[in-house]
C-alpha atoms as a PDB file:
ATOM      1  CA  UNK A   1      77.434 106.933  74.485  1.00  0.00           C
ATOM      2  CA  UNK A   2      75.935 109.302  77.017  1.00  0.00           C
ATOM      3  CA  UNK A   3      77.343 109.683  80.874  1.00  0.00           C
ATOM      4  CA  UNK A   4      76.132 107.202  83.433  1.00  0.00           C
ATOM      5  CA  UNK A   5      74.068 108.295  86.125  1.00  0.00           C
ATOM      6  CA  UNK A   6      77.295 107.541  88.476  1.00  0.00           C
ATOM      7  CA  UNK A   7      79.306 110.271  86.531  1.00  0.00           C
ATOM      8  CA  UNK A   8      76.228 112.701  85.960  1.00  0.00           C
ATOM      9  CA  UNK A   9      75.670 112.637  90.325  1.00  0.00           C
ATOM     10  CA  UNK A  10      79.564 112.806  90.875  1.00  0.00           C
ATOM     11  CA  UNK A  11      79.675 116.181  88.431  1.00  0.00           C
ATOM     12  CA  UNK A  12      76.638 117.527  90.464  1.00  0.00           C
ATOM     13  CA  UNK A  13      78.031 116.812  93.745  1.00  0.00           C
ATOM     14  CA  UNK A  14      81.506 117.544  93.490  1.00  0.00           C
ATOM     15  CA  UNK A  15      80.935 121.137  91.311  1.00  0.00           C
ATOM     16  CA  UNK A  16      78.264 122.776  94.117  1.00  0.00           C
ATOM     17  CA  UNK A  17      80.443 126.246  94.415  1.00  0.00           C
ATOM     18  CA  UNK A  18      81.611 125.873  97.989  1.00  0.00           C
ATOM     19  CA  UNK A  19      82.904 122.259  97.503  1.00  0.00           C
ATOM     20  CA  UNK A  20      86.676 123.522  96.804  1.00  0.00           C
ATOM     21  CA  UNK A  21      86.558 125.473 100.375  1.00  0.00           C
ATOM     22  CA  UNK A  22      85.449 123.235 102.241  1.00  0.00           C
ATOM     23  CA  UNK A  23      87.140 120.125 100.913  1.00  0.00           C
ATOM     24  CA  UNK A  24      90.643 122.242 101.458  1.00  0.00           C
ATOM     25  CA  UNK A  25      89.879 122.488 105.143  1.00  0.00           C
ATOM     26  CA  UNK A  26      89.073 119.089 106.371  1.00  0.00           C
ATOM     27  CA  UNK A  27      92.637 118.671 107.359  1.00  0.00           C
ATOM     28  CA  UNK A  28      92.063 121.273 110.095  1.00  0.00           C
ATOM     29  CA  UNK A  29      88.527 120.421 110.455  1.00  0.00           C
ATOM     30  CA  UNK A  30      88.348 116.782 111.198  1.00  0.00           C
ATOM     31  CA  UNK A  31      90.702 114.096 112.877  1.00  0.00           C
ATOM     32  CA  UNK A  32      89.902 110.902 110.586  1.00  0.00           C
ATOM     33  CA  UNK A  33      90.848 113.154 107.743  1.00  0.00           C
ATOM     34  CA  UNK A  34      93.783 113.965 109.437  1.00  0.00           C
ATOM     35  CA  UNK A  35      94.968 110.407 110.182  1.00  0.00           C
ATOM     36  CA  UNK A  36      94.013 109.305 106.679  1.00  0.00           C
ATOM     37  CA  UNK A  37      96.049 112.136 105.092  1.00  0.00           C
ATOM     38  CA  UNK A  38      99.201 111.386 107.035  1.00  0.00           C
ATOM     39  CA  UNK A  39      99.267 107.567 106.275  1.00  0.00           C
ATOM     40  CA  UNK A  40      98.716 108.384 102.364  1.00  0.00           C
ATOM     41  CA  UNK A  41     100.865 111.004 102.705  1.00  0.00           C
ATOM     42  CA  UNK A  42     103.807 108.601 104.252  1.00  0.00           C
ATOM     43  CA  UNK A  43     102.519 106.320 101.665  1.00  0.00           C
ATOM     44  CA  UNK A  44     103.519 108.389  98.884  1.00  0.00           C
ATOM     45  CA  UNK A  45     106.650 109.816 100.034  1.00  0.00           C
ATOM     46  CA  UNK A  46     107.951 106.608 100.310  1.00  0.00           C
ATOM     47  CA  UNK A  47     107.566 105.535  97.260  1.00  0.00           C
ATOM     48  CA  UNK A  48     109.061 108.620  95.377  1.00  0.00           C
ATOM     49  CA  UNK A  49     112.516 106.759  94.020  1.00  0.00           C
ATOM     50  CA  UNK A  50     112.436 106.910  90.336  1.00  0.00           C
ATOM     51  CA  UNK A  51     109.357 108.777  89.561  1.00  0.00           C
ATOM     52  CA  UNK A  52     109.347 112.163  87.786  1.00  0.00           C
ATOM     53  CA  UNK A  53     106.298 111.789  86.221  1.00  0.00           C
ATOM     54  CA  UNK A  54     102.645 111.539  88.031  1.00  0.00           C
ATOM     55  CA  UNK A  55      99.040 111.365  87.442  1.00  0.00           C
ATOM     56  CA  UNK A  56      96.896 112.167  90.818  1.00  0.00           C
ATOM     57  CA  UNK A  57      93.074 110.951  89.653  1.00  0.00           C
ATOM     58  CA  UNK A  58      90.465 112.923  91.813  1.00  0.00           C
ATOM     59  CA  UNK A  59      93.126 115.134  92.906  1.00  0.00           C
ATOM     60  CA  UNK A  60      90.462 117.418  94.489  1.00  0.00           C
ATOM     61  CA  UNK A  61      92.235 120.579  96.070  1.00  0.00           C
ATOM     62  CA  UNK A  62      95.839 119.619  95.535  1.00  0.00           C
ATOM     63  CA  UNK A  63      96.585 117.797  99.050  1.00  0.00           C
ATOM     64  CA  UNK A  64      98.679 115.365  97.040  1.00  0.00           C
ATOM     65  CA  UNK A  65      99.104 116.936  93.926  1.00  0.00           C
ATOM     66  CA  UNK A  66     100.883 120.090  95.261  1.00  0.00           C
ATOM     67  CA  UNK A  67     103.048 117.615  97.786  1.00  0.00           C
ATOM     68  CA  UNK A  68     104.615 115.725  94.882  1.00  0.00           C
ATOM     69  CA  UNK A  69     104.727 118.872  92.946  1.00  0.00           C
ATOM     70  CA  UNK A  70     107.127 120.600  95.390  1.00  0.00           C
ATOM     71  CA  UNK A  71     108.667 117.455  95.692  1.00  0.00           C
ATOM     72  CA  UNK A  72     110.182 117.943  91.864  1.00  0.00           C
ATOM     73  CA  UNK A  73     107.846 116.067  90.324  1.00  0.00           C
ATOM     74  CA  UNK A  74     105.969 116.609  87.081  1.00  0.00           C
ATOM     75  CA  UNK A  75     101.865 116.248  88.031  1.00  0.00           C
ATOM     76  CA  UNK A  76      98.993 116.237  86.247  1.00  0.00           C
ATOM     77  CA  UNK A  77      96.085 117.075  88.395  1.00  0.00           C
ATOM     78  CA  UNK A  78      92.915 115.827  87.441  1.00  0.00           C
ATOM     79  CA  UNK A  79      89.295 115.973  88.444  1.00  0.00           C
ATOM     80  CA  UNK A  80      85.930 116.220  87.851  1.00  0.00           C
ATOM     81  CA  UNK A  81      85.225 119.722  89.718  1.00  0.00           C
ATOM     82  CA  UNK A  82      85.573 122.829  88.455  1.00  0.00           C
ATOM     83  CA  UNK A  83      85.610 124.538  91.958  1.00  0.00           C
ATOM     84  CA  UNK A  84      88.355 122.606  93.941  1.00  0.00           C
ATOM     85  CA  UNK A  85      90.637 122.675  90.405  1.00  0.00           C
ATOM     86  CA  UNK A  86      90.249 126.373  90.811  1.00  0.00           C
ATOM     87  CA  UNK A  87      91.186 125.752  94.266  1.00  0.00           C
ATOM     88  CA  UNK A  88      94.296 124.021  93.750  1.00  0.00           C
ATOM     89  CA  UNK A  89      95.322 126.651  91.331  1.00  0.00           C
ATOM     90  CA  UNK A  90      95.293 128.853  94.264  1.00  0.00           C
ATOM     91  CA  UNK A  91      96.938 126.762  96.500  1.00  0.00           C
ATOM     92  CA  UNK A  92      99.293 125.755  93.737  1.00  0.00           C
ATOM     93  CA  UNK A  93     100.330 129.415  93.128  1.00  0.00           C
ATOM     94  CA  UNK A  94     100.788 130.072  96.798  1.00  0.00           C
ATOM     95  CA  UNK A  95     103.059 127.390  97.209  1.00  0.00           C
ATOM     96  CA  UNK A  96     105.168 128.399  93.808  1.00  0.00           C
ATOM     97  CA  UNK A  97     104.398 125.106  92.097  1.00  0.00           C
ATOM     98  CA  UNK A  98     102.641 126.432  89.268  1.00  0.00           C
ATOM     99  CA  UNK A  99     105.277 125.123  86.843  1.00  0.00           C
ATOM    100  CA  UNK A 100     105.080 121.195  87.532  1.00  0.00           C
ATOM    101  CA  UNK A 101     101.632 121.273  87.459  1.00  0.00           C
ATOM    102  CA  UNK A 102      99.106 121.005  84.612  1.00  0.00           C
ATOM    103  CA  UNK A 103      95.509 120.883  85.668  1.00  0.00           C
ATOM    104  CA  UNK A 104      92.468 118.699  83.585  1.00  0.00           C
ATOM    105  CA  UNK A 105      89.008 118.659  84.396  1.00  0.00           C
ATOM    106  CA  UNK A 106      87.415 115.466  83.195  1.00  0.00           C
ATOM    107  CA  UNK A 107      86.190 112.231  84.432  1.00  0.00           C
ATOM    108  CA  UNK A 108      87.528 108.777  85.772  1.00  0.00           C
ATOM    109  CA  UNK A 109      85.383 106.884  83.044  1.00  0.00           C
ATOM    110  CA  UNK A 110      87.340 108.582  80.226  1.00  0.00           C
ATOM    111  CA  UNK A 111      91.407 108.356  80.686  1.00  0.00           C
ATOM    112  CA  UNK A 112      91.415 107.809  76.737  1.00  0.00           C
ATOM    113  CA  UNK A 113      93.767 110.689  76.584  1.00  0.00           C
ATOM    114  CA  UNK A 114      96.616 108.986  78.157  1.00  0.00           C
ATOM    115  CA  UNK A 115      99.099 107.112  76.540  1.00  0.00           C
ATOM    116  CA  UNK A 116     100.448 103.325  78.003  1.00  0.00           C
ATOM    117  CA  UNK A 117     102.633 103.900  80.884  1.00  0.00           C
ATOM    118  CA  UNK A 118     102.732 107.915  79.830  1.00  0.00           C
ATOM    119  CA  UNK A 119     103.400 108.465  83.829  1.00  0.00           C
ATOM    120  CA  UNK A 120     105.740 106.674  86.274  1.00  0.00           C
ATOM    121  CA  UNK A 121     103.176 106.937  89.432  1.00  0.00           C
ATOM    122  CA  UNK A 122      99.386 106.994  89.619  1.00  0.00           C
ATOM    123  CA  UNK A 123      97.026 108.030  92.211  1.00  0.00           C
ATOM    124  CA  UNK A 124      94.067 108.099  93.084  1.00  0.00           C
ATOM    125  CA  UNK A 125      92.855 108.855  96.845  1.00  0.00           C
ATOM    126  CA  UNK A 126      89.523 109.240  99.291  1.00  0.00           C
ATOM    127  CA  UNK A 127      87.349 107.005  96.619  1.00  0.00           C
ATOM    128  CA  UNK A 128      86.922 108.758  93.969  1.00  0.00           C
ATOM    129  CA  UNK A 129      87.340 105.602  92.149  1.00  0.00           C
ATOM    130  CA  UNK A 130      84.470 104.314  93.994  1.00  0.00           C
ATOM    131  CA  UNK A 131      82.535 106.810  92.619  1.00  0.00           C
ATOM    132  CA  UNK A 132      82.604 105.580  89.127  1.00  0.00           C
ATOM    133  CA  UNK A 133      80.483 102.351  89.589  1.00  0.00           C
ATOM    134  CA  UNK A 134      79.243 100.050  88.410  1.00  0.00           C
ATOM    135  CA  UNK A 135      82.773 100.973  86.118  1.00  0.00           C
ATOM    136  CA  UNK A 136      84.988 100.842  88.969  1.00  0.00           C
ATOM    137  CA  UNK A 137      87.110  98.059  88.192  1.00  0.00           C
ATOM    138  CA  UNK A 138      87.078  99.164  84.335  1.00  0.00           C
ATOM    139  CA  UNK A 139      88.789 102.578  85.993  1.00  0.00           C
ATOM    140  CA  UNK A 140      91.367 100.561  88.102  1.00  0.00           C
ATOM    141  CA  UNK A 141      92.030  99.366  84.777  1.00  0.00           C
ATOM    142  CA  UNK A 142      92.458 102.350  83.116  1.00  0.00           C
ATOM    143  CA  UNK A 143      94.824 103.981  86.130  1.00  0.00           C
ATOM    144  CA  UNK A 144      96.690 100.745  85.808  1.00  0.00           C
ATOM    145  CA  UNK A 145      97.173 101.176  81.951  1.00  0.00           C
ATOM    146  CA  UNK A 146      98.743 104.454  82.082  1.00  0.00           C
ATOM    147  CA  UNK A 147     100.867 103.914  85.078  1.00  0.00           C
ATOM    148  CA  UNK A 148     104.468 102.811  84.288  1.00  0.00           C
ATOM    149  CA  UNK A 149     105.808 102.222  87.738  1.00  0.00           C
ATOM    150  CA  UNK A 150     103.748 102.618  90.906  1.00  0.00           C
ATOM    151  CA  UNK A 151     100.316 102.633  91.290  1.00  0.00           C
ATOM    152  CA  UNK A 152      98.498 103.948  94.648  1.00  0.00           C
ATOM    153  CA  UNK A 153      94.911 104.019  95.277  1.00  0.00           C
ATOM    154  CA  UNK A 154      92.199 104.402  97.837  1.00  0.00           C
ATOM    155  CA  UNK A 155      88.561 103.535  97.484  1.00  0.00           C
ATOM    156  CA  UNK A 156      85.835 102.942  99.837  1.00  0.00           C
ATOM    157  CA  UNK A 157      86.300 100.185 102.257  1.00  0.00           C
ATOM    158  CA  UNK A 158      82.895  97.837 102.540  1.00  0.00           C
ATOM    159  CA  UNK A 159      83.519  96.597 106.273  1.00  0.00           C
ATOM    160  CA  UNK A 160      85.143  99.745 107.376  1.00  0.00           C
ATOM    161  CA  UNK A 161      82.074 101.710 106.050  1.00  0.00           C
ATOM    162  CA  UNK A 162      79.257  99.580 107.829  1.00  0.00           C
ATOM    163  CA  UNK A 163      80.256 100.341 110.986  1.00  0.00           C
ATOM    164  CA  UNK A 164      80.130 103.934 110.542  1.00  0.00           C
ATOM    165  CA  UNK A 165      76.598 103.880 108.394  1.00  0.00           C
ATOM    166  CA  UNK A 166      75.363 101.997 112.027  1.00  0.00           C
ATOM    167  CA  UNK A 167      76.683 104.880 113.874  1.00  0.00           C
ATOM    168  CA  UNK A 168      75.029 108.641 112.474  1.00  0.00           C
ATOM    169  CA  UNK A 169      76.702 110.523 114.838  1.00  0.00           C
ATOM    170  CA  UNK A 170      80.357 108.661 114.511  1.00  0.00           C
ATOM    171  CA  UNK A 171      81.569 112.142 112.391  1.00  0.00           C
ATOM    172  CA  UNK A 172      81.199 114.193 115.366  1.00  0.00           C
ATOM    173  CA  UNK A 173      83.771 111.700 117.484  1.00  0.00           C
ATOM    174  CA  UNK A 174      86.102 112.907 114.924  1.00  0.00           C
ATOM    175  CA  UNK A 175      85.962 117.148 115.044  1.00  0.00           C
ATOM    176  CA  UNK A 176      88.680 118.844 116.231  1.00  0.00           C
ATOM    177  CA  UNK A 177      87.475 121.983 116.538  1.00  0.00           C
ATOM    178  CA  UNK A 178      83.511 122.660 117.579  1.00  0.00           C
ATOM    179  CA  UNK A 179      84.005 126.152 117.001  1.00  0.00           C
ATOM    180  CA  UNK A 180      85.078 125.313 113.785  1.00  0.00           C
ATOM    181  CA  UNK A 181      83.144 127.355 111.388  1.00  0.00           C
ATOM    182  CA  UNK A 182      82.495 124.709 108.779  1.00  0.00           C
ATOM    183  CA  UNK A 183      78.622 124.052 108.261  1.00  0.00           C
ATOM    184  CA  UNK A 184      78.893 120.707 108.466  1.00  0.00           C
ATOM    185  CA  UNK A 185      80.339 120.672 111.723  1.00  0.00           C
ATOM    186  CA  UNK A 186      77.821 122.831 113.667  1.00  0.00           C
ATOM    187  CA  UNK A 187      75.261 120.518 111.414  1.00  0.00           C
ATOM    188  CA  UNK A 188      76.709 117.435 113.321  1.00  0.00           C
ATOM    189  CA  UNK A 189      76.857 118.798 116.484  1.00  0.00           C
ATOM    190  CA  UNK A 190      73.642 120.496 116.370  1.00  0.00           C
ATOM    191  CA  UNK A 191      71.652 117.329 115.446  1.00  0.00           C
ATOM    192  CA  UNK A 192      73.302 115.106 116.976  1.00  0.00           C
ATOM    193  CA  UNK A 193      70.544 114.382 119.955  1.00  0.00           C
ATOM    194  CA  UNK A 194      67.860 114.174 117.426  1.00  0.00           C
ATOM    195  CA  UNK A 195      69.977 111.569 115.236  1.00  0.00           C
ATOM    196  CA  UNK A 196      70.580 109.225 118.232  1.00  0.00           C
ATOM    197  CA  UNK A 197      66.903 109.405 119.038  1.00  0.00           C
ATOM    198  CA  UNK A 198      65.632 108.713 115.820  1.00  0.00           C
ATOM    199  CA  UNK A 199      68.087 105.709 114.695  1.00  0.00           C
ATOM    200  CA  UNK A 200      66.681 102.020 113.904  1.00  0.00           C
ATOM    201  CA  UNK A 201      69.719  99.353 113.322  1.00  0.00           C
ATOM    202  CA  UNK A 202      68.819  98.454 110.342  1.00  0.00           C
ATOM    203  CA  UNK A 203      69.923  94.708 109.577  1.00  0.00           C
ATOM    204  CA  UNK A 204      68.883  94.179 106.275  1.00  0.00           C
ATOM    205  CA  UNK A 205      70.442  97.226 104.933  1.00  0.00           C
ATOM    206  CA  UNK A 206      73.594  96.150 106.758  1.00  0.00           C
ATOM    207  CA  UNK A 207      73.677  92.542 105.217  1.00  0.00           C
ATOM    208  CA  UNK A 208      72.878  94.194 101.893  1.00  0.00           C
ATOM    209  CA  UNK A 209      75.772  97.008 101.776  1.00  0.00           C
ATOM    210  CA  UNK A 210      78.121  93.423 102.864  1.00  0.00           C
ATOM    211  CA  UNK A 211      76.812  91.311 100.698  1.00  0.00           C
ATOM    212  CA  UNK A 212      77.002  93.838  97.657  1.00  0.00           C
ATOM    213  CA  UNK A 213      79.149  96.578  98.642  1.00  0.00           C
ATOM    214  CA  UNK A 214      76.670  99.419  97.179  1.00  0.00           C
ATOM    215  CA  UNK A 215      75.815 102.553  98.862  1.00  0.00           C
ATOM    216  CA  UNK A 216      73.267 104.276  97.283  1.00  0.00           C
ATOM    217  CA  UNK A 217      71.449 103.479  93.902  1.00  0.00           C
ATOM    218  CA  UNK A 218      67.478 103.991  93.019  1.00  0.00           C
ATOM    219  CA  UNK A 219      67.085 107.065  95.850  1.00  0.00           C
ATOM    220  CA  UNK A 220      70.298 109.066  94.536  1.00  0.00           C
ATOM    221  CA  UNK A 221      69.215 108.791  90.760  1.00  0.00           C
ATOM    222  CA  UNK A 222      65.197 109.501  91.427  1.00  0.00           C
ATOM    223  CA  UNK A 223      66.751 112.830  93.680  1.00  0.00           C
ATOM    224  CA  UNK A 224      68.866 113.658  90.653  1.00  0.00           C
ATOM    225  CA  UNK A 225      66.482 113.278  88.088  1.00  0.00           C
ATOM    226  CA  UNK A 226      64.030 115.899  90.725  1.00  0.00           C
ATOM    227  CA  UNK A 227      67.158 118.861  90.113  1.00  0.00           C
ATOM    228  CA  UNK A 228      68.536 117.176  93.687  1.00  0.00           C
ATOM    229  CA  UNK A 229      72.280 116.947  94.252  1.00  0.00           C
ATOM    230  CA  UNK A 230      72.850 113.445  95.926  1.00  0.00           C
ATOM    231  CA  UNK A 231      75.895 112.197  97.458  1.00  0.00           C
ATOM    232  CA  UNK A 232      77.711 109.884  94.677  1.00  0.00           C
ATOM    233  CA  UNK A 233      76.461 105.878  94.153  1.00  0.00           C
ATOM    234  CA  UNK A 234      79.523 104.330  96.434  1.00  0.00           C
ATOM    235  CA  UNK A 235      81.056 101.122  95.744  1.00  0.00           C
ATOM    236  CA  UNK A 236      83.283  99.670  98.638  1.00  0.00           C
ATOM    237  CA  UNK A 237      85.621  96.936  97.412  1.00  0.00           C
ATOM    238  CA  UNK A 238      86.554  93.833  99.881  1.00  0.00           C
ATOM    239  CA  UNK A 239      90.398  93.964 100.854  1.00  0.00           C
ATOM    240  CA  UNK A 240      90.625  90.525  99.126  1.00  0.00           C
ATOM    241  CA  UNK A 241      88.814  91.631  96.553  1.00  0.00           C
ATOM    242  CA  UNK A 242      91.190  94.733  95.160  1.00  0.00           C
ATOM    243  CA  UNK A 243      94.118  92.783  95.606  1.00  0.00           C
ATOM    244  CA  UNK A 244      92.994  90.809  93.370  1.00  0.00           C
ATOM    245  CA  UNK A 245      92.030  93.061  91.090  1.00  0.00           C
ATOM    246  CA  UNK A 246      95.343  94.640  91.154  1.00  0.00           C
ATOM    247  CA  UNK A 247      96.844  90.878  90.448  1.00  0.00           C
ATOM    248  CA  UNK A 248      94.948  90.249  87.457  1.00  0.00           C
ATOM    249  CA  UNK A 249      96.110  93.456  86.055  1.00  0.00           C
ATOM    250  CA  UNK A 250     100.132  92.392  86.918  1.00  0.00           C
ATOM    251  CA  UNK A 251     101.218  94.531  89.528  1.00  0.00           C
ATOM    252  CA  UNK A 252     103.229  93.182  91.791  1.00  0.00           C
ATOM    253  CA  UNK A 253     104.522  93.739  95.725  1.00  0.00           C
ATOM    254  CA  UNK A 254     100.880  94.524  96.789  1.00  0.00           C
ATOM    255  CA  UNK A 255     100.732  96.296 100.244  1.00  0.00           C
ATOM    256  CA  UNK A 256      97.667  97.433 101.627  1.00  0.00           C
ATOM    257  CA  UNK A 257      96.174  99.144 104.470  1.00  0.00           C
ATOM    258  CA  UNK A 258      93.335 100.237 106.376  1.00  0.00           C
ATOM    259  CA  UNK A 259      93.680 103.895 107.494  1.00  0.00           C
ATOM    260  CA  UNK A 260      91.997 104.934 110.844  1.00  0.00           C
ATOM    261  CA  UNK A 261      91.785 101.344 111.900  1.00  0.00           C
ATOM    262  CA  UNK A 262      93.243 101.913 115.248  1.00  0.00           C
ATOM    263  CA  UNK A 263      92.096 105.776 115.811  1.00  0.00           C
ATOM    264  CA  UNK A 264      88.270 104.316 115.592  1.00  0.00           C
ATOM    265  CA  UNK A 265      88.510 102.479 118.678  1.00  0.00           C
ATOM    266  CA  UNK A 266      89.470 105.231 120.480  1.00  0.00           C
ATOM    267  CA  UNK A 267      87.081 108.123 122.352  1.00  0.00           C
ATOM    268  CA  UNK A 268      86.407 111.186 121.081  1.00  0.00           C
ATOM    269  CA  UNK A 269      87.794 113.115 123.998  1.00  0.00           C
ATOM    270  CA  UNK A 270      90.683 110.535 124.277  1.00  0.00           C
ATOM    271  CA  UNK A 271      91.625 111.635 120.508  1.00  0.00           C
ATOM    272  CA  UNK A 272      91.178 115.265 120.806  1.00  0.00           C
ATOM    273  CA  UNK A 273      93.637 115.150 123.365  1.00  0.00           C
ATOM    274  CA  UNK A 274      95.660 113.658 121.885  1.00  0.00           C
ATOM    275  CA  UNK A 275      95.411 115.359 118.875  1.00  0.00           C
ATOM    276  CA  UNK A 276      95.696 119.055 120.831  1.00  0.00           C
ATOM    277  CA  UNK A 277      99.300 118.196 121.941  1.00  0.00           C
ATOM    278  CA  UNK A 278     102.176 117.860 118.913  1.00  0.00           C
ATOM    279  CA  UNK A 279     104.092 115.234 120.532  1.00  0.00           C
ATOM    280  CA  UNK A 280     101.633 113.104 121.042  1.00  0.00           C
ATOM    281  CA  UNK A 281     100.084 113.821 117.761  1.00  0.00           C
ATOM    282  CA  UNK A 282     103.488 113.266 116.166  1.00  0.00           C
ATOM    283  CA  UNK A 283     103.774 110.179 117.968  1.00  0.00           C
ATOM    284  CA  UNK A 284     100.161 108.887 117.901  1.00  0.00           C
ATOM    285  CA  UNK A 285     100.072 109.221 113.538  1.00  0.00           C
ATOM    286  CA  UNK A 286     103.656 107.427 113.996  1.00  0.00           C
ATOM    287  CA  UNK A 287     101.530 104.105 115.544  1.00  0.00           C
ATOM    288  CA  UNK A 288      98.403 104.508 113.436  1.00  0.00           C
ATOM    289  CA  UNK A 289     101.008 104.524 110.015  1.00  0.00           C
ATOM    290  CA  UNK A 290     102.073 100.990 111.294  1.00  0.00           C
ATOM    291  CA  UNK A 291      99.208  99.890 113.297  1.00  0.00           C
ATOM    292  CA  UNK A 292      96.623 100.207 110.259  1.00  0.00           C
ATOM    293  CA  UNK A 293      99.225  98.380 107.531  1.00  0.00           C
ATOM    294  CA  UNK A 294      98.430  95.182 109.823  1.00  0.00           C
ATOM    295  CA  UNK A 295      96.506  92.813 107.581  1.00  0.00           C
ATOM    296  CA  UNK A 296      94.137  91.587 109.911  1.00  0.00           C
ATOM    297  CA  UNK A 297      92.622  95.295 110.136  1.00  0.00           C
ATOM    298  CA  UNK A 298      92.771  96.030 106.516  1.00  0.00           C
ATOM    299  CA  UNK A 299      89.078  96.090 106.435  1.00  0.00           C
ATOM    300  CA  UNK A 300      88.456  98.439 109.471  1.00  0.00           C
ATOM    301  CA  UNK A 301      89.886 101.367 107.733  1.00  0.00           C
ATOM    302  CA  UNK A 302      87.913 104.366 109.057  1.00  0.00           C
ATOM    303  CA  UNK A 303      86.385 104.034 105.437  1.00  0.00           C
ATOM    304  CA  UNK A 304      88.979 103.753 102.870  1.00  0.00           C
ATOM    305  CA  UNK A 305      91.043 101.012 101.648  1.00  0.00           C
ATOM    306  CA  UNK A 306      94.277 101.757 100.514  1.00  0.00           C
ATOM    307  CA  UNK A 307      96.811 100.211  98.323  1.00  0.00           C
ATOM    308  CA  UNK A 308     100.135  99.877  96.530  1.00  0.00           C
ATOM    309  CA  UNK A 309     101.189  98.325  93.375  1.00  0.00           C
ATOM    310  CA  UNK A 310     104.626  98.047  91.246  1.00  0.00           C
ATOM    311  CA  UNK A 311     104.227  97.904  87.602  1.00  0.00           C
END
């Protein structure tokens, strides 16, 4: 059976040469990536008794993979691009990890060479999931199958995604540095008059993205079939709806959580304030952590969804 047009876009996108650079800097390049990091990362240091053993799905350039690595554990980091797995080589080397780490190219769809339960946690973070539809819940499946203990995941969020697809300059609210020399950061701030003049609300696109949760679809596969490289066909799950998703497959003590829930409120200046001062930064992440577990914001994530699962 040949690769879906999901899979063939995600290998396009995610293997352009500079991806592994970039993607390794948007810790130090953007705040929502920040606050989204630090939850996960709380997220998965907490849940660390017992596990030897992990699988990190879309594991990019090693932000989680490398943590649990020097943590002990025993990761296998796998995704779909060549360039950020040469990336987290790098980084894996640098930080002496090397030997609790095995690295696989391959693709979400396709986990057939894992056993039942073959690792104690699963991950799988910043929707890479969501980039496998219309075979995302088939995937949740699959990261379900071959997780013995703990499963942790975070796709696309459909409410917390619609406000920002209303709002083309809400990136730039979030850079921390506007000297920063990442491309897409003098992109945002150098088009950012022209995008505020030239945006219609759209309603019907709204109502459509929350009535079906799709991003993307005809445009992204006529642009691939032209040579283009498209951003990936999205699929942003209802809170409601993963939990029970995560139900039917048996896990049990669900927790979710919305990640940048309570930073997206807040101004740009306000935040980079913040953010420019460690103890407020150390104490502002502290309040977002619990803040953004609250269920009545679950949805508002900045755009991802997370959640937690015991086998």
């Amino acid at each position: 059976m040949g690769r879906s047009y999901s899979q063939k876009i995600a290998e396009r996108q995610w293997n352009l040469p500079d991806k592994g650079e970039l993607e390794s800097q948007r810790e130090a390049t953007f705040i929502d990536d920040i606050i989204q990091k630090d939850h996960l990362e709380r997220q998965v240091l907490a849940a660390l008794d017992g596990v030897e053993t992990v699988f990190d799905g879309g594991a990019g350039c090693g932000r989680f993979s490398i943590l649990l690595a020097k943590q002990g554990c025993k990761v296998t980091h796998f995704d779909i691009s060549k360039p950020m797995i040469d990336k987290a080589k790098e980084l894996a080397a640098e930080a002496g990890v090397m030997e609790n780490m095995e690295f696989v190219e391959g693709a979400l769809e396709d986990l057939s060479a894992y056993g039942d339960g073959q690792f104690d946690m699963v991950i799988s973070f910043d929707a890479p999931v969501s980039y496998t539809y219309p075979n995302q819940e088939k995937v949740i499946g699959e990261l379900s199958r071959i997780c013995k203990k703990k499963l942790l995941l975070s796709v696309s969020s459909r409410l917390g995604t619609l406000p920002y697809l209303s709002d083309p300059i809400q990136k730039s609210h979030y850079i921390l540095d506007g000297n920063s020399s990442d491309p897409f950061v003098q992109w945002c701030l150098s088009h950012r008059e022209e995008m505020v003049e030239n945006f219609r609300f759209n309603r019907s696109g709204m109502e459509k993205l929350l009535d079906d949760g799709l991003i993307g679809g005809e445009a992204e596969i006529a642009e691939y079939e032209r040579g283009g490289t498209p951003w990936c066909i999205t699929y942003g799950f209802m809170p409601d709806e993963l939990r029970g998703i995560l139900e039917r497959l048996g896990l049990t003590d669900i927790r979710m959580a919305g990640p940048g829930a309570y930073a997206r409120s807040i101004s740009w200046e306000i935040l980079r304030k913040i953010m420019e001062d460690p103890a407020q930064r150390r104490e502002f992440l502290g309040f977002c952590f619990v803040y953004d577990q609250n269920p009545y914001v679950l949805g508002m994530g900045k755009d991802n969804l997370f959640a937690i699962g015991v086998k």
